[in-house]
Protein backbone atom coordinates (compact mmCIF):
# COMPACT_ATOMS: atom_id res chain seq x y z
CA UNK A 1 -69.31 74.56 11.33
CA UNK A 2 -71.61 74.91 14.35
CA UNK A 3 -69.88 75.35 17.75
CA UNK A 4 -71.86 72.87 20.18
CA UNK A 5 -70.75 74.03 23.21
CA UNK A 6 -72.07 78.03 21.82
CA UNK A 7 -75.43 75.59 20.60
CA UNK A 8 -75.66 74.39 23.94
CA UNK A 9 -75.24 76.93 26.17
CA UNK A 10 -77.96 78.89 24.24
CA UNK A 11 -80.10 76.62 24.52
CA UNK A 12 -79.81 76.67 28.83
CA UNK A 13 -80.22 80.11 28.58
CA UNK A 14 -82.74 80.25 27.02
CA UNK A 15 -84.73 77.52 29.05
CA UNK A 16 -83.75 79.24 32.27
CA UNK A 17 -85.44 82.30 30.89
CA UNK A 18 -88.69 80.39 29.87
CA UNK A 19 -88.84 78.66 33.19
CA UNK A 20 -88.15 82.32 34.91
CA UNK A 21 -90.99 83.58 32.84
CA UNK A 22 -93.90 80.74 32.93
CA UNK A 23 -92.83 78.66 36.07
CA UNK A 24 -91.25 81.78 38.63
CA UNK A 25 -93.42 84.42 37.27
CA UNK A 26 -96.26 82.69 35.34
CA UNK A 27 -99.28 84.58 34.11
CA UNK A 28 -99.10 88.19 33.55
CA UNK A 29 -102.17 90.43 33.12
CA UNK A 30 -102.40 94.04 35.01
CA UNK A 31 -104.75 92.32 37.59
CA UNK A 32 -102.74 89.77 38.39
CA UNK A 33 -100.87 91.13 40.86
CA UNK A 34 -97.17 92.36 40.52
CA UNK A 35 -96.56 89.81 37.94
CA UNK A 36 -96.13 92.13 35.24
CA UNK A 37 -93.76 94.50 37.31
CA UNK A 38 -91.88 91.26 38.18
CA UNK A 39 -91.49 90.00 33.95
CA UNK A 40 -90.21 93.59 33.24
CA UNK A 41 -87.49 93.90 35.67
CA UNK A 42 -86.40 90.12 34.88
CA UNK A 43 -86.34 91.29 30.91
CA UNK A 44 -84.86 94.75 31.59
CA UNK A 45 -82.36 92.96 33.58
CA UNK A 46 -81.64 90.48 31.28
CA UNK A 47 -81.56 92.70 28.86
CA UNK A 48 -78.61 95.21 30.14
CA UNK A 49 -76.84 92.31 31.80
CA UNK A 50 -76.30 91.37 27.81
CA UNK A 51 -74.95 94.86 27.32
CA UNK A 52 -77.78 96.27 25.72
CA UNK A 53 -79.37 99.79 25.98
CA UNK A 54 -83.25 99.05 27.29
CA UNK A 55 -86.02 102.08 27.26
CA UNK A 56 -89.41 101.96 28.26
CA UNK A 57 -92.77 102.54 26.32
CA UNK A 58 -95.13 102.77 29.26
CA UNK A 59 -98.95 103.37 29.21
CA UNK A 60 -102.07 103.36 31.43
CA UNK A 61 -104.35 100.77 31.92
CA UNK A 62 -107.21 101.18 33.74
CA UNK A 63 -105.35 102.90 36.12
CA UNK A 64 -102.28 101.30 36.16
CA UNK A 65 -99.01 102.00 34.34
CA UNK A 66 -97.63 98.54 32.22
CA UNK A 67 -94.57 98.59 30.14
C-alpha cells in the first residue's frame, strides 16, 4: 500500500529542490559567476540536513576549483 501523504510530501520536496536549482540558482558553468559555489552548498546542505555524510571531489578548471 502506498502512503499518500509520504507520496506527496516527496514530491514538494523534491520540486522545491528543482525550483532552488533551475529558478534560484539557474545555470551553472565555472564562468558563470558563483553559481556553481551557490548549487554545492544548497546540495551539501541538503545533503547533511538528511543525515548523510557528504565529501568533496574537487578539481581545477582553468583556474578555478569546482566540486
Amino acid at each position: 500500500m502506498v502512503d499518500l501523504n509520504r507520496n506527496e510530501a516527496l514530491q514538494k520536496a523534491l520540486r522545491r529542490h528543482v525550483e532552488m536549482l533551475c529558478l534560484e540558482i539557474g545555470p551553472r558553468a565555472p564562468h558563470l559567476g558563483d553559481s556553481l559555489a551557490k548549487t554545492q552548498a544548497y546540495i551539501h546542505h541538503s545533503f547533511v540536513a538528511s543525515g548523510l555524510h557528504v565529501s568533496e571531489q574537487a578539481y581545477d578548471y582553468r583556474g578555478q576549483r569546482v566540486a
